[in-house]
PDB file of N, CA and C in Angstrom:
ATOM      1  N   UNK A   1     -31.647 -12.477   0.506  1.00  0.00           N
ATOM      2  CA  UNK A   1     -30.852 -11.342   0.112  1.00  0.00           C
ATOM      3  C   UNK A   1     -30.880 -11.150  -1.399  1.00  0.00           C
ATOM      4  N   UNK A   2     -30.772 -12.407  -2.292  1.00  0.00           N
ATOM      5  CA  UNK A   2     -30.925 -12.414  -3.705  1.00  0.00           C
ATOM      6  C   UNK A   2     -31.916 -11.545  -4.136  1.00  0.00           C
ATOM      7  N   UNK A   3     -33.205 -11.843  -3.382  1.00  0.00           N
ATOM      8  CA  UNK A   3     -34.651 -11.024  -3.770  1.00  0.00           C
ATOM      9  C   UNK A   3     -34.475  -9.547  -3.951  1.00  0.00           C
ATOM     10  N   UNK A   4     -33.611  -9.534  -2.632  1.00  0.00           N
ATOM     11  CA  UNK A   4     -33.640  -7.782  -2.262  1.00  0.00           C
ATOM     12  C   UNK A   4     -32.324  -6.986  -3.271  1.00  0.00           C
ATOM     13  N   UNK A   5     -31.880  -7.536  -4.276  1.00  0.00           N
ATOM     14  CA  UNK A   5     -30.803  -7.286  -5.390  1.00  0.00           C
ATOM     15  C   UNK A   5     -29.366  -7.184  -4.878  1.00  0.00           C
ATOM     16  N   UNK A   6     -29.230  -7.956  -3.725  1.00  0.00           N
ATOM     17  CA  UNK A   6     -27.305  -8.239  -3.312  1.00  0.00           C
ATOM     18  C   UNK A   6     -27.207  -8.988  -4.246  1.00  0.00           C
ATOM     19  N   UNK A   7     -25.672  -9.505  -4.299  1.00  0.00           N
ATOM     20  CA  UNK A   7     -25.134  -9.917  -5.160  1.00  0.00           C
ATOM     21  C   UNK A   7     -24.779 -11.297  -4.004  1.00  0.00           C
ATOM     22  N   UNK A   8     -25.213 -12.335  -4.454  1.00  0.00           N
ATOM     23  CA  UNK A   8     -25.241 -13.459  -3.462  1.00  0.00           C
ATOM     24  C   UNK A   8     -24.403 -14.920  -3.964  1.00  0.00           C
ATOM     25  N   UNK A   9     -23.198 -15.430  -3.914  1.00  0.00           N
ATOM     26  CA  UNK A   9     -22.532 -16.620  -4.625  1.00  0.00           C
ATOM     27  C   UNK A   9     -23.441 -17.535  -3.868  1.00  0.00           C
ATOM     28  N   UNK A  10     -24.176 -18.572  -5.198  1.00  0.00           N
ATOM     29  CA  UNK A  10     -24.413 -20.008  -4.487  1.00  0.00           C
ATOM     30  C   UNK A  10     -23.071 -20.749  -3.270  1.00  0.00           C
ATOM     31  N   UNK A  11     -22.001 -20.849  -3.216  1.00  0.00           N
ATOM     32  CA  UNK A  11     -21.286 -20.730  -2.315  1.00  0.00           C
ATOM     33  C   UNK A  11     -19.813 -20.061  -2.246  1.00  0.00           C
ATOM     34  N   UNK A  12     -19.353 -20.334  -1.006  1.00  0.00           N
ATOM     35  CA  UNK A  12     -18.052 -19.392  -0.622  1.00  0.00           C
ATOM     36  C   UNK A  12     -17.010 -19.573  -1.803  1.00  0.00           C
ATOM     37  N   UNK A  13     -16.937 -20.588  -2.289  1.00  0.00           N
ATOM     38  CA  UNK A  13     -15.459 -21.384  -3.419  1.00  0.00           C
ATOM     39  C   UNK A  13     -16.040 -19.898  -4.698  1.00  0.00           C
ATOM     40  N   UNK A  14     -17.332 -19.994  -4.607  1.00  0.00           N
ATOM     41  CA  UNK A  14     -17.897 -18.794  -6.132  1.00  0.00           C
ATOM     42  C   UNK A  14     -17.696 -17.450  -5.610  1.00  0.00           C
ATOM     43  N   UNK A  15     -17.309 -16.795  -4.341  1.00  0.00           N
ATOM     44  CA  UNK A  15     -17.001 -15.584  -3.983  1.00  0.00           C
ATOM     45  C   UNK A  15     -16.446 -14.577  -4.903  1.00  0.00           C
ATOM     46  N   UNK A  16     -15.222 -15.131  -4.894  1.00  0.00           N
ATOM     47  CA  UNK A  16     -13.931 -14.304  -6.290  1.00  0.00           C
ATOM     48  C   UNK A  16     -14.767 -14.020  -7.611  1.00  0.00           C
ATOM     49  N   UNK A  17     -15.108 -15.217  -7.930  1.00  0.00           N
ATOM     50  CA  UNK A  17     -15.748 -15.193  -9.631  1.00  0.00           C
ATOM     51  C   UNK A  17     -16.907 -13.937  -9.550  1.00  0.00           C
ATOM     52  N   UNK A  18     -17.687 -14.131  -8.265  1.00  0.00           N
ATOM     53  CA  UNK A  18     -18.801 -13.249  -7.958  1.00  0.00           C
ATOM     54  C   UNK A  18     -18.443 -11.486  -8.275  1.00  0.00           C
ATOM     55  N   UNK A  19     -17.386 -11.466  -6.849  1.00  0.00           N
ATOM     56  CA  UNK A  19     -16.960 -10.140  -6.994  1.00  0.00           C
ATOM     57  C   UNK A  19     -15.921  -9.356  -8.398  1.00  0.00           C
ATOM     58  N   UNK A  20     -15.094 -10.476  -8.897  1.00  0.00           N
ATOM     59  CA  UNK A  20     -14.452  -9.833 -10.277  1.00  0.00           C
ATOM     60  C   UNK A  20     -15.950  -9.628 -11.176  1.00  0.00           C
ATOM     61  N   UNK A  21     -17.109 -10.349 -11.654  1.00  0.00           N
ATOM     62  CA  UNK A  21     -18.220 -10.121 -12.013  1.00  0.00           C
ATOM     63  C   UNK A  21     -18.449  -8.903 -11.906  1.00  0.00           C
ATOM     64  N   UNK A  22     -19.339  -8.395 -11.136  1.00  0.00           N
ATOM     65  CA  UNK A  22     -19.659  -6.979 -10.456  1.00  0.00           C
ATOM     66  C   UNK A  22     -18.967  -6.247 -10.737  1.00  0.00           C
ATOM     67  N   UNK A  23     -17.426  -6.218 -10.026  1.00  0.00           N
ATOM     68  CA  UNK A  23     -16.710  -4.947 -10.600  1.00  0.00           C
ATOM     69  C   UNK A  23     -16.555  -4.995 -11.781  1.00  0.00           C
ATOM     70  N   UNK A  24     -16.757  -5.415 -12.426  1.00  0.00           N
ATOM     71  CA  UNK A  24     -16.206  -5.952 -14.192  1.00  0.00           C
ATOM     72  C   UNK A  24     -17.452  -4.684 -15.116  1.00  0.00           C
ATOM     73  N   UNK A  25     -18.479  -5.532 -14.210  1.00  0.00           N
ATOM     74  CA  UNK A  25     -19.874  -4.933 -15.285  1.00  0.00           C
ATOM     75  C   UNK A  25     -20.098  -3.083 -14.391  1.00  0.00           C
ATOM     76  N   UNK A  26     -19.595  -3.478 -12.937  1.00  0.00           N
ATOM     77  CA  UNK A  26     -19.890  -1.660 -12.360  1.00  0.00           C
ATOM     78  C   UNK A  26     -18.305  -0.829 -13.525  1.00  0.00           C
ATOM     79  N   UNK A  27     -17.333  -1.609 -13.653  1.00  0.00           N
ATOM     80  CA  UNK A  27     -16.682  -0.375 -14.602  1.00  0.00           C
ATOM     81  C   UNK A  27     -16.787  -0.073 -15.516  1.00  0.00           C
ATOM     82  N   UNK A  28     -17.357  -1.309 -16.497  1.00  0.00           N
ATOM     83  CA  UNK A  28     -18.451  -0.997 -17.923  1.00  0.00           C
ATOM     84  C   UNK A  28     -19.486  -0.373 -17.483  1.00  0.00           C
ATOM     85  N   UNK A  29     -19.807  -0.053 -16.419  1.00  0.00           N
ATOM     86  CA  UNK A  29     -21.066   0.939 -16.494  1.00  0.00           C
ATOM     87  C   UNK A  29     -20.360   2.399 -16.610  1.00  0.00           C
ATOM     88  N   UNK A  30     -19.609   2.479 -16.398  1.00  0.00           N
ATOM     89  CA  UNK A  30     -18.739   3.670 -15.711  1.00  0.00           C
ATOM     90  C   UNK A  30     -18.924   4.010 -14.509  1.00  0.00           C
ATOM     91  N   UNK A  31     -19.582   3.557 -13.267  1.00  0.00           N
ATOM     92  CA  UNK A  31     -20.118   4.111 -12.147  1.00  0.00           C
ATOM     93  C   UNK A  31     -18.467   3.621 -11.230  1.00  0.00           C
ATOM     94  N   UNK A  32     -17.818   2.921 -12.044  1.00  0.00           N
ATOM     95  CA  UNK A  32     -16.478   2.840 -10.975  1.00  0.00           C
ATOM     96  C   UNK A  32     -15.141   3.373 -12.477  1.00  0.00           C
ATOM     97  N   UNK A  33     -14.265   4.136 -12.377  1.00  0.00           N
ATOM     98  CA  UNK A  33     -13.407   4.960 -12.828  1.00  0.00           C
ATOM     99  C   UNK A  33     -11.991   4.843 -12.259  1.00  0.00           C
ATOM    100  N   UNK A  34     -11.908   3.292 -13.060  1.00  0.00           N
ATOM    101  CA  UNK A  34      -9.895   3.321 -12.646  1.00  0.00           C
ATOM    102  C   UNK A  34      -9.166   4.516 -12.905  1.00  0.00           C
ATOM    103  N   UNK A  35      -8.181   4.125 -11.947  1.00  0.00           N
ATOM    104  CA  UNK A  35      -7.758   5.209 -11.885  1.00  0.00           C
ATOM    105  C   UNK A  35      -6.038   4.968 -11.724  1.00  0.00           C
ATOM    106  N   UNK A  36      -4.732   5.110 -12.215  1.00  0.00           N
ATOM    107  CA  UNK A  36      -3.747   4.010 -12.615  1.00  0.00           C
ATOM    108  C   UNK A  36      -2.817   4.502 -11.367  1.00  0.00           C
ATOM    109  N   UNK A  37      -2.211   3.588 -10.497  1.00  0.00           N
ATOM    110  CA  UNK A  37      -1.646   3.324  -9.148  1.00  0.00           C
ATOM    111  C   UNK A  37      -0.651   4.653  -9.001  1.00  0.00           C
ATOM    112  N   UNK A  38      -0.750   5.468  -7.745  1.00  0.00           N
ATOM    113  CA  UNK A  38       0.968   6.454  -7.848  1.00  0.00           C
ATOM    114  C   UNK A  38       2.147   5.764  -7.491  1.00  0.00           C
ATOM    115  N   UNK A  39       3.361   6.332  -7.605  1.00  0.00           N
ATOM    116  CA  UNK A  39       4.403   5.852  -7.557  1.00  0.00           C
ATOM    117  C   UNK A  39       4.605   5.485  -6.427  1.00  0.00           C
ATOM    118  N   UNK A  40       5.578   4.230  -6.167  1.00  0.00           N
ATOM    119  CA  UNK A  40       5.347   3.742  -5.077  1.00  0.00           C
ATOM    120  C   UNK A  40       6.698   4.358  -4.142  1.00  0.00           C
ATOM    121  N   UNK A  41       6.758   4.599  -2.994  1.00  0.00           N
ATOM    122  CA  UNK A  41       7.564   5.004  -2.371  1.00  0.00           C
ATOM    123  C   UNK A  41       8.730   4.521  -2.157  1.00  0.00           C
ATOM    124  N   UNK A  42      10.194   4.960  -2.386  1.00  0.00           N
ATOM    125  CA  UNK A  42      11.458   4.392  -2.134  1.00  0.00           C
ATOM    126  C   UNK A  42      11.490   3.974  -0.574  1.00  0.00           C
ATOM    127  N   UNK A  43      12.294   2.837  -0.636  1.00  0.00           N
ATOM    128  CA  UNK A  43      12.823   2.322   0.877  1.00  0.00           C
ATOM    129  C   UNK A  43      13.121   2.761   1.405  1.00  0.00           C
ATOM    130  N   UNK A  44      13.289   3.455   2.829  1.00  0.00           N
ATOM    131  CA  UNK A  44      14.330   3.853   3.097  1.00  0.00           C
ATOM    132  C   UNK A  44      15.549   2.982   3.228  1.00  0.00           C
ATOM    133  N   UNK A  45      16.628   3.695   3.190  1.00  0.00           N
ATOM    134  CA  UNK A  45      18.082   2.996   3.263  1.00  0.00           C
ATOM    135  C   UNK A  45      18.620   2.652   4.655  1.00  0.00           C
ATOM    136  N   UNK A  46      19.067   1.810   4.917  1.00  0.00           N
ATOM    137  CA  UNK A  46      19.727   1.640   5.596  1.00  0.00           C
ATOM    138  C   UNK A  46      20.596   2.266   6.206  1.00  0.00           C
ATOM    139  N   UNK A  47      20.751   2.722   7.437  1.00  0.00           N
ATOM    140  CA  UNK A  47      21.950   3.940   8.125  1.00  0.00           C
ATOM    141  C   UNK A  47      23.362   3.155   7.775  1.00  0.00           C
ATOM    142  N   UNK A  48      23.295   1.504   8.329  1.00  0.00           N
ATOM    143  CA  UNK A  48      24.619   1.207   8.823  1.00  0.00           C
ATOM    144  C   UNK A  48      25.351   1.338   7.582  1.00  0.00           C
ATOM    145  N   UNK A  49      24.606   0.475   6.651  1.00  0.00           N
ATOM    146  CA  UNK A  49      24.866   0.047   5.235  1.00  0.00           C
ATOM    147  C   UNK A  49      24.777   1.825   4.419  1.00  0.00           C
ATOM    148  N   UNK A  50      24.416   2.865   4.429  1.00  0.00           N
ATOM    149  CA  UNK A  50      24.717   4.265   4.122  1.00  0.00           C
ATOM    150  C   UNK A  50      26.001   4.867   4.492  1.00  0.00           C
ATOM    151  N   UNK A  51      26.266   4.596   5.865  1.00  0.00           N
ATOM    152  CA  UNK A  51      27.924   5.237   6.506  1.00  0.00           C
ATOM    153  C   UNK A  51      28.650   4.534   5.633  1.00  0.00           C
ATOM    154  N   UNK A  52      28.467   3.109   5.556  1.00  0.00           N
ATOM    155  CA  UNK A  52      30.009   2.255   4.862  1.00  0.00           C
ATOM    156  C   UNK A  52      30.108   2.889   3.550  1.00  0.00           C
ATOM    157  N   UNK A  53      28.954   3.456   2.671  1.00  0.00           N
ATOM    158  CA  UNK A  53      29.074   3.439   1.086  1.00  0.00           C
ATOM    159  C   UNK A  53      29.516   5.293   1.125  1.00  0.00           C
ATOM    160  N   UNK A  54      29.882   5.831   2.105  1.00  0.00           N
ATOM    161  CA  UNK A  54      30.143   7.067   2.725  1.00  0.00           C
ATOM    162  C   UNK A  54      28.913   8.148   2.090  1.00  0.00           C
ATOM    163  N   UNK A  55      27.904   7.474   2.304  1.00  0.00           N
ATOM    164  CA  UNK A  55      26.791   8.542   1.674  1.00  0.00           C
ATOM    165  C   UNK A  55      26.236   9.153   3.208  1.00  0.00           C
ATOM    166  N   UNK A  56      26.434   8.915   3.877  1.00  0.00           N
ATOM    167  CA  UNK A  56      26.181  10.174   5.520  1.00  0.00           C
ATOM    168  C   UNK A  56      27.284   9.773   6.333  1.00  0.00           C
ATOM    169  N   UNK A  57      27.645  11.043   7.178  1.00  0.00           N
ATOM    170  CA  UNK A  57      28.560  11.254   7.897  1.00  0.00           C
ATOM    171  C   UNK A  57      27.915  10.710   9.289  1.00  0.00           C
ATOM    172  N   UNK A  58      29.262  10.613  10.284  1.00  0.00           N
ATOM    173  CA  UNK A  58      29.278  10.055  11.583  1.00  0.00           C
ATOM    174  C   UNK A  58      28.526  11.401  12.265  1.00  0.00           C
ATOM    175  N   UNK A  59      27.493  11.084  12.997  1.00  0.00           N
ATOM    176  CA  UNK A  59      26.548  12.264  13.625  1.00  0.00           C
ATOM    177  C   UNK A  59      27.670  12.627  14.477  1.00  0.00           C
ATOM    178  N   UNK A  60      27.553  14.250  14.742  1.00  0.00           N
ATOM    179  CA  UNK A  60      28.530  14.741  15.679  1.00  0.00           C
ATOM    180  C   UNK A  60      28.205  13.985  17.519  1.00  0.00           C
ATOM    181  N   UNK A  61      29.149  14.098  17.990  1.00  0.00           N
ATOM    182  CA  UNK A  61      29.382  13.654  19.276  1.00  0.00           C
ATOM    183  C   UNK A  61      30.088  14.525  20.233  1.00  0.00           C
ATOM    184  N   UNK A  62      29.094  15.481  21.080  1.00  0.00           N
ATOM    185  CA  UNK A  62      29.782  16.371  22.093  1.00  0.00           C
ATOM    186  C   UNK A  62      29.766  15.730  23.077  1.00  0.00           C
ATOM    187  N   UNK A  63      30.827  16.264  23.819  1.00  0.00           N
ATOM    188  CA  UNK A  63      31.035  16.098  25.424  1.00  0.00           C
ATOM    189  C   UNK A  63      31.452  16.704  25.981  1.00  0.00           C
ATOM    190  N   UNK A  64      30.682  16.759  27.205  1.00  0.00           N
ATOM    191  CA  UNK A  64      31.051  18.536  28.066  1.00  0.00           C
ATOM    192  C   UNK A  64      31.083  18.289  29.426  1.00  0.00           C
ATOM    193  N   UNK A  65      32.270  18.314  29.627  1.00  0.00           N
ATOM    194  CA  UNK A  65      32.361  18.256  31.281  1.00  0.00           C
ATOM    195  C   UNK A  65      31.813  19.386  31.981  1.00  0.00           C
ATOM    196  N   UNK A  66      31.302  20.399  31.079  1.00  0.00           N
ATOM    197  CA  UNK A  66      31.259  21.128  32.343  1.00  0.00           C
ATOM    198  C   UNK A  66      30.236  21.507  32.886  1.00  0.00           C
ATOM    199  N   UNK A  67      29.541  21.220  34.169  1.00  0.00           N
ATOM    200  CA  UNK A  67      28.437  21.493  34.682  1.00  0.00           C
ATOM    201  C   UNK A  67      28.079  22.713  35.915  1.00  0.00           C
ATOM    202  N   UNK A  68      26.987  22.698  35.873  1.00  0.00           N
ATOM    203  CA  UNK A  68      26.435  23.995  37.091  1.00  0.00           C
ATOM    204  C   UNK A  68      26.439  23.348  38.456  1.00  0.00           C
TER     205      UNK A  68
END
């Protein structure tokens, strides 16, 4: 595979060193173009822990006796 121009670690323990390598010299080439992370998405909150801090109300609750 070496011959044919992969990028080949003498072994598995040299993997990491291999691949930070490569990307290192492909973003000094410019052919790879960081690009800086988007914001990461809020949690959602918790319902139970939301009712107690009274930030949402008790969902309405109908009841209807009356049927067809």
């Amino acid at each position: 595979m070496k011959e044919a121009g992969f990028y080949v670690p003498d072994s598995f323990d040299q993997l990491p060193a291999m691949i930070n390598k490569v990307y290192t010299q492909l973003v000094e080439a410019g052919e790879i173009v960081e690009t800086p992370e988007g914001e990461t998405p809020q949690v959602p909150m918790d319902y139970t822990w939301a009712k107690k801090l009274g930030m949402v109300r008790k969902p309405a609750n109908f009841i209807s006796s009356i049927s067809d």
